[in-house]
Protein backbone atom coordinates (compact mmCIF):
# COMPACT_ATOMS: atom_id res chain seq x y z
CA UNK A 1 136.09 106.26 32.12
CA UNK A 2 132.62 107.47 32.49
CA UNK A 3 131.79 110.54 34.72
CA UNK A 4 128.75 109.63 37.31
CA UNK A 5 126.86 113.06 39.16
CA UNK A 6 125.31 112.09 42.21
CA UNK A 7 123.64 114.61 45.11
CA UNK A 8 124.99 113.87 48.26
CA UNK A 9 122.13 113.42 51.08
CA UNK A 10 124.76 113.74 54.10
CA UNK A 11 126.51 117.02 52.74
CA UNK A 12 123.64 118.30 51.06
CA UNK A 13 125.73 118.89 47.36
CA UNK A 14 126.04 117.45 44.32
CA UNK A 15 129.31 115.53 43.13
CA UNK A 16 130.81 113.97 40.39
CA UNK A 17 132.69 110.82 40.71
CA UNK A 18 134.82 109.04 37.87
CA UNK A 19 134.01 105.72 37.94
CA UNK A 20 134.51 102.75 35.70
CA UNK A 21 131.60 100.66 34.44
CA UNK A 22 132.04 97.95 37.04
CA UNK A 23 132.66 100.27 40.28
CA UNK A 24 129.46 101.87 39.46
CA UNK A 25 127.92 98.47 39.07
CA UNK A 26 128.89 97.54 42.66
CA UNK A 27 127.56 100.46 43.92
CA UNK A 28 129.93 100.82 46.81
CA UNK A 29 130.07 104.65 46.36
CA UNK A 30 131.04 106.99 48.60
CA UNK A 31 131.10 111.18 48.68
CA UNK A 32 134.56 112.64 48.18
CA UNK A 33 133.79 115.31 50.30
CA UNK A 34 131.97 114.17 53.30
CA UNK A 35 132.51 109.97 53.13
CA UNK A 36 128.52 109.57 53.16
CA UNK A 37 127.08 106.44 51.30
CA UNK A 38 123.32 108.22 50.71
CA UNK A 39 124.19 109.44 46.90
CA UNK A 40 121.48 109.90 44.96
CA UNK A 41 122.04 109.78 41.00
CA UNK A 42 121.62 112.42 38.78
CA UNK A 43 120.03 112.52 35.20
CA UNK A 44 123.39 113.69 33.24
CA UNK A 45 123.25 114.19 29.07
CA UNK A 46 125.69 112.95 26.82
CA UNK A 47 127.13 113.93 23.56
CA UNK A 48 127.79 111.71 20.83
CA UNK A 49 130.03 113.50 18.27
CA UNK A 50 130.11 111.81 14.85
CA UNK A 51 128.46 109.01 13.31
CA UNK A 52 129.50 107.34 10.06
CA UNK A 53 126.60 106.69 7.24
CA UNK A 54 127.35 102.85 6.40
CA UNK A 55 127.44 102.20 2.44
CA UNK A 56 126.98 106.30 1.24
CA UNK A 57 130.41 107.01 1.56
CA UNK A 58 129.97 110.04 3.81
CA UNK A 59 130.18 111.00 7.32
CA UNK A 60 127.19 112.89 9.10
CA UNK A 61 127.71 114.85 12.26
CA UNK A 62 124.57 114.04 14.56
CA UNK A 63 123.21 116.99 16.04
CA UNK A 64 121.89 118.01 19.50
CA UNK A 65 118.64 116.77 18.65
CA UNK A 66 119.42 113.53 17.55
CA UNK A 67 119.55 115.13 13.41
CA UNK A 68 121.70 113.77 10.76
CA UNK A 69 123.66 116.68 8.94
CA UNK A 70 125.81 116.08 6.32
């Protein structure tokens, strides 16, 4: 399940909740710490670890930067 970071207005932290894709679609999200509704999302980055070249017959590891290496 996807990891969501939110900052909490009430409690004045940030948190990270473990949500699937349709709870944080509803939006009915509440701190774990404090029960406050006012979360404000965070921008979060991902990773993406390997992607497969179609039709070459080799695999590429995609870098940080979005760069095929093979």
């Amino acid at each position: 399940m996807p990891m969501y970071e939110y900052y909490c207005d009430r409690c004045d932290r940030e948190v990270t909740l473990t949500l699937s894709i349709g709870e944080h679609e509803k939006g009915r999200i509440q701190c774990p710490r404090c029960g406050g509704k006012s979360l404000r999302p965070l921008l979060s980055t991902f990773v993406s670890n390997i992607a497969e070249i179609v039709g070459h017959g080799r695999r590429a590891a995609l870098g940080a930067r979005g760069v095929f290496y093979s």
